[in-house]
N, C-alpha and C. Protein backbone atom coordinates (compact mmCIF):
# COMPACT_ATOMS: atom_id res chain seq x y z
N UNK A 1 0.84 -1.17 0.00
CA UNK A 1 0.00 0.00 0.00
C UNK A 1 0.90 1.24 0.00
N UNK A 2 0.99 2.14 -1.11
CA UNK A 2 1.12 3.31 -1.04
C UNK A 2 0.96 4.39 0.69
N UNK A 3 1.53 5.18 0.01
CA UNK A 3 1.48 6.64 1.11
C UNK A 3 0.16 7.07 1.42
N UNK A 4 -0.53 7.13 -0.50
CA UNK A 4 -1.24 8.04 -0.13
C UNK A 4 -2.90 7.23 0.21
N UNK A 5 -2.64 5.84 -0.18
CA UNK A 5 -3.37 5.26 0.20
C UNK A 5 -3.52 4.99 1.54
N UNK A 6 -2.67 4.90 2.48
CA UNK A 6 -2.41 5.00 3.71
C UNK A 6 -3.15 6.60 4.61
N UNK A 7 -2.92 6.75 4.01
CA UNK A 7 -3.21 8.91 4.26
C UNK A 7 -4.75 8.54 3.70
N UNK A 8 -5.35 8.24 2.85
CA UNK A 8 -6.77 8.33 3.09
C UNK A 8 -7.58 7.29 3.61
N UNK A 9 -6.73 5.79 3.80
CA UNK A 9 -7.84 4.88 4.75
C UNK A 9 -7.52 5.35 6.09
N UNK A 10 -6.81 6.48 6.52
CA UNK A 10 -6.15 6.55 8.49
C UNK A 10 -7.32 7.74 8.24
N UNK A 11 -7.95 8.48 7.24
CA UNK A 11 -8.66 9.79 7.66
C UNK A 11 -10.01 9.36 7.70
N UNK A 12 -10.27 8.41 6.54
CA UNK A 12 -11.45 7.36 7.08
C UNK A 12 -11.70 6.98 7.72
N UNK A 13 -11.24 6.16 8.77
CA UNK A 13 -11.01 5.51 9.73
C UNK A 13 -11.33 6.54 10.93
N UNK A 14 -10.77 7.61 10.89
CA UNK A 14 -10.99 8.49 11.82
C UNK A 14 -12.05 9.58 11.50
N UNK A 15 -12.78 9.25 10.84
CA UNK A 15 -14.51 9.84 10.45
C UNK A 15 -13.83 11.32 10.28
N UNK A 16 -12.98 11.71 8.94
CA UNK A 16 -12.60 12.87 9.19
C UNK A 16 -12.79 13.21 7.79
N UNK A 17 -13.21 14.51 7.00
CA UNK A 17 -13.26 14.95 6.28
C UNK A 17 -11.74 15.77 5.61
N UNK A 18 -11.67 16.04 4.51
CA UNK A 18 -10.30 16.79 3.89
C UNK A 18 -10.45 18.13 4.51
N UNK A 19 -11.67 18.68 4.81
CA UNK A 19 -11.74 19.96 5.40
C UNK A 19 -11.61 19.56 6.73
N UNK A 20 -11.83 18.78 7.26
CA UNK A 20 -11.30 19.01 8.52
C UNK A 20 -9.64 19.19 9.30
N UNK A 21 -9.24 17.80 8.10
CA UNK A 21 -8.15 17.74 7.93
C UNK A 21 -6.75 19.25 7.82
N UNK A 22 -7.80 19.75 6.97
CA UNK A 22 -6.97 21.22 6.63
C UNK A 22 -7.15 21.98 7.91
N UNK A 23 -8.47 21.62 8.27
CA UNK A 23 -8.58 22.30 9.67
C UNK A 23 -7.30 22.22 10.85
N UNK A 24 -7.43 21.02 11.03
CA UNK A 24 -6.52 20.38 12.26
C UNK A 24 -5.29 20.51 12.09
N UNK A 25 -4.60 20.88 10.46
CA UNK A 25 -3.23 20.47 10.21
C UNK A 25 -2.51 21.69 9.75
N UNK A 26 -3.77 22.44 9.02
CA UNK A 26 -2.64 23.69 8.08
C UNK A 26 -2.83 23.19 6.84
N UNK A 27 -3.00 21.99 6.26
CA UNK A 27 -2.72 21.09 4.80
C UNK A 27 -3.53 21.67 4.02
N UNK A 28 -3.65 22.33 3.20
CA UNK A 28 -4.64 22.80 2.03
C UNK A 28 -5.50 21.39 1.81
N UNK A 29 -6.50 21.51 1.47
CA UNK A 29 -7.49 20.66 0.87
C UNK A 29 -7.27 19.95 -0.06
N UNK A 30 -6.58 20.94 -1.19
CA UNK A 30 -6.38 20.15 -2.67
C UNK A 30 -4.99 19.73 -2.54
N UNK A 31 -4.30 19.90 -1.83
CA UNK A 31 -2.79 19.21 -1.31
C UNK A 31 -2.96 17.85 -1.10
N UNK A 32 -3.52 17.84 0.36
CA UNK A 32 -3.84 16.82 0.98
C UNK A 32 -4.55 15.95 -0.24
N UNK A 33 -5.88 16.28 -0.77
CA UNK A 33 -5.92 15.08 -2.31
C UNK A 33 -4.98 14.72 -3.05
N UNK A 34 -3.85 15.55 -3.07
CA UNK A 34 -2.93 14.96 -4.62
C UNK A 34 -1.94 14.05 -3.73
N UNK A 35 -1.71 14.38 -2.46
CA UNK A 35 -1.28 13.55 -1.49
C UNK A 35 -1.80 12.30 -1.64
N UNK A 36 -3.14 11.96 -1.78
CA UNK A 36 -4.38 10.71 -0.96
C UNK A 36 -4.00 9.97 -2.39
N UNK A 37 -4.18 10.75 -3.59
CA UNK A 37 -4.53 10.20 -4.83
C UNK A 37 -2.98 9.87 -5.69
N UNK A 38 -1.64 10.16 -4.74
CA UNK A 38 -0.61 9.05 -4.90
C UNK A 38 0.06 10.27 -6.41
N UNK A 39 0.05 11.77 -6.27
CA UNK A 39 0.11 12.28 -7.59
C UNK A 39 1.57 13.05 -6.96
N UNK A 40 1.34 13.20 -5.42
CA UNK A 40 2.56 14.74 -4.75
C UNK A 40 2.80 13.67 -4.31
N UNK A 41 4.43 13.65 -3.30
CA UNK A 41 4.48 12.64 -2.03
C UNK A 41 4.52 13.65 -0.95
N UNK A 42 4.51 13.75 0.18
CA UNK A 42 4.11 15.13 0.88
C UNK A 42 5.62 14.78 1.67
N UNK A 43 5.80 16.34 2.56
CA UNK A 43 7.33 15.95 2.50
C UNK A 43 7.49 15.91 4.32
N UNK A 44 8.70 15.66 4.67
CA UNK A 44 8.38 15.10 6.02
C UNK A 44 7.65 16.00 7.14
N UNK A 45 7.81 17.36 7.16
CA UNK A 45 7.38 17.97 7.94
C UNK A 45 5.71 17.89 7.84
N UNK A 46 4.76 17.68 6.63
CA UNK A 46 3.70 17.61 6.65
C UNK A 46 3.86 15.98 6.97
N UNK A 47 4.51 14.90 6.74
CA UNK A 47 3.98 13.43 7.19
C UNK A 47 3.90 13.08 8.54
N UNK A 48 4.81 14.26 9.13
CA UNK A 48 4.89 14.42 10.73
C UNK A 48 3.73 14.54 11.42
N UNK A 49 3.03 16.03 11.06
CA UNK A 49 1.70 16.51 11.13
C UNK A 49 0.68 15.19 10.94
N UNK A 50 0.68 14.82 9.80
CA UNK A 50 -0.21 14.09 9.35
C UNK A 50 -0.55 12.49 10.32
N UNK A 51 1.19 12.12 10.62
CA UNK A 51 1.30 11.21 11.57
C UNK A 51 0.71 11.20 12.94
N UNK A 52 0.99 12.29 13.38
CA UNK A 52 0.39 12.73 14.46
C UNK A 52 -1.12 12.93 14.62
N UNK A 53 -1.24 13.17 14.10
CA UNK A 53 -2.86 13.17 13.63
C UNK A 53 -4.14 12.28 13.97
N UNK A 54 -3.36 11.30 12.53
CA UNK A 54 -3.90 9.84 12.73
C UNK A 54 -3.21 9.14 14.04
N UNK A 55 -2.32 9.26 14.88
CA UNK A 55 -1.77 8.25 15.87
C UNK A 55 -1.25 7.21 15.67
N UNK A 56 -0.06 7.90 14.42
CA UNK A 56 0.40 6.39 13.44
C UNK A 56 1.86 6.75 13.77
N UNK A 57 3.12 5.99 13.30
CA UNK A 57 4.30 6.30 12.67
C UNK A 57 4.52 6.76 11.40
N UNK A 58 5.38 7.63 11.31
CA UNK A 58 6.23 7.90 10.07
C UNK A 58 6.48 7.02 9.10
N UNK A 59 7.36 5.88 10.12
CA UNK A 59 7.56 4.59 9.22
C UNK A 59 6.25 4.19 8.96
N UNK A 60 5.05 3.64 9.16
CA UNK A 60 3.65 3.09 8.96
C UNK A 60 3.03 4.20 7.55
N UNK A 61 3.64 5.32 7.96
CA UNK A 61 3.29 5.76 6.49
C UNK A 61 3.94 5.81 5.45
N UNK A 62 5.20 5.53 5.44
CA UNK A 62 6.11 5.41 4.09
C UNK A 62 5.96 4.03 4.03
N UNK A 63 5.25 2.93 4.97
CA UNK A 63 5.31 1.46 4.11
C UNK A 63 6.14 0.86 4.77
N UNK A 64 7.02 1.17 5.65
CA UNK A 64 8.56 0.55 6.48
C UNK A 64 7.51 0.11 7.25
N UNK A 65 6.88 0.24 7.81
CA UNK A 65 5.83 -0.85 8.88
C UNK A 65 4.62 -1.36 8.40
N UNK A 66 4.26 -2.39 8.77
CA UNK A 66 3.06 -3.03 7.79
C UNK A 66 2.08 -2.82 8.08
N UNK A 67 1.83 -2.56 9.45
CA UNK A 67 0.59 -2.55 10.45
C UNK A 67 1.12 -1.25 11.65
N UNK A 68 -0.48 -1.12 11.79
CA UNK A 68 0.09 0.40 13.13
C UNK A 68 -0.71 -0.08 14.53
N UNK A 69 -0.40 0.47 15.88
CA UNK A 69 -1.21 0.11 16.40
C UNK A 69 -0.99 1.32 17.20
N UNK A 70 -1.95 1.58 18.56
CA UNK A 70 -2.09 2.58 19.20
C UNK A 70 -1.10 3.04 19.96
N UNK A 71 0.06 1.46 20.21
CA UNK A 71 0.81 1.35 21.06
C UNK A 71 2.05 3.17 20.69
N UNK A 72 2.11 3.59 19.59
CA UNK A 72 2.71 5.16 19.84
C UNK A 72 2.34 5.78 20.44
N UNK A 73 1.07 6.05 20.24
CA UNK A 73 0.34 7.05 21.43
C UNK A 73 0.40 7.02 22.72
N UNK A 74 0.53 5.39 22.88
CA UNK A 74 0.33 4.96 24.98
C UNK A 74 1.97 5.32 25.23
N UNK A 75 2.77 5.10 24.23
CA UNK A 75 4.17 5.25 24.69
C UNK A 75 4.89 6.92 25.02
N UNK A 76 3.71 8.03 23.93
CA UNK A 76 3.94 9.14 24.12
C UNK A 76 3.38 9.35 25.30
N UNK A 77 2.44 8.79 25.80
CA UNK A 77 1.61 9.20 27.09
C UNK A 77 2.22 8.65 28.17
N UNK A 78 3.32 7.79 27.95
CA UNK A 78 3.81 7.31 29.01
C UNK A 78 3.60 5.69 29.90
N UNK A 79 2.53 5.42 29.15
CA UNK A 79 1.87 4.16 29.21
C UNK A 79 2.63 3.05 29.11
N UNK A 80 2.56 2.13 29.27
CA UNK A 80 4.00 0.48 28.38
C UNK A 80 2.92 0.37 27.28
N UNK A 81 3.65 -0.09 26.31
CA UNK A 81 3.05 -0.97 25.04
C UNK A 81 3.10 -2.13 25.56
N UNK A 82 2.19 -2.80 24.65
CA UNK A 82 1.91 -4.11 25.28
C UNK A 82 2.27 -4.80 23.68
């Protein structure tokens, strides 16, 4: 799976619209599509944003990880991964 395929099943997933998206992030609207639709690759400082977002890795979005799980978030919070 692609980037940008990744970038639009994590905004799905999180019942989120492209406008919201722009909302929450700064990302222009029509960015963020050419992003989703695999046309721009977006560059790290927006995959950061974007990572953060969804509650994913960096790596999970360039494809270096196969699967994501919440366990980043519990580890930023201080939590153990399990």
């Amino acid at each position: 799976m692609e980037i940008g395929e990744r970038l639009k099943q994590l905004r799905i997933k999180r019942k989120l619209t492209q406008f919201e998206v722009e909302e929450l992030t700064g990302i222009n609207r029509s960015t963020l599509s050419l992003y989703e639709l695999g046309i721009r690759v977006p560059p790290i400082d927006k995959l950061m944003q974007l990572a953060l977002l969804y509650k994913v890795s960096i790596d999970y979005l360039c494809g270096i990880e196969k699967s994501y799980s919440e366990d980043v978030e519990k580890v930023k919070q201080g939590e153990k991964a399990q």
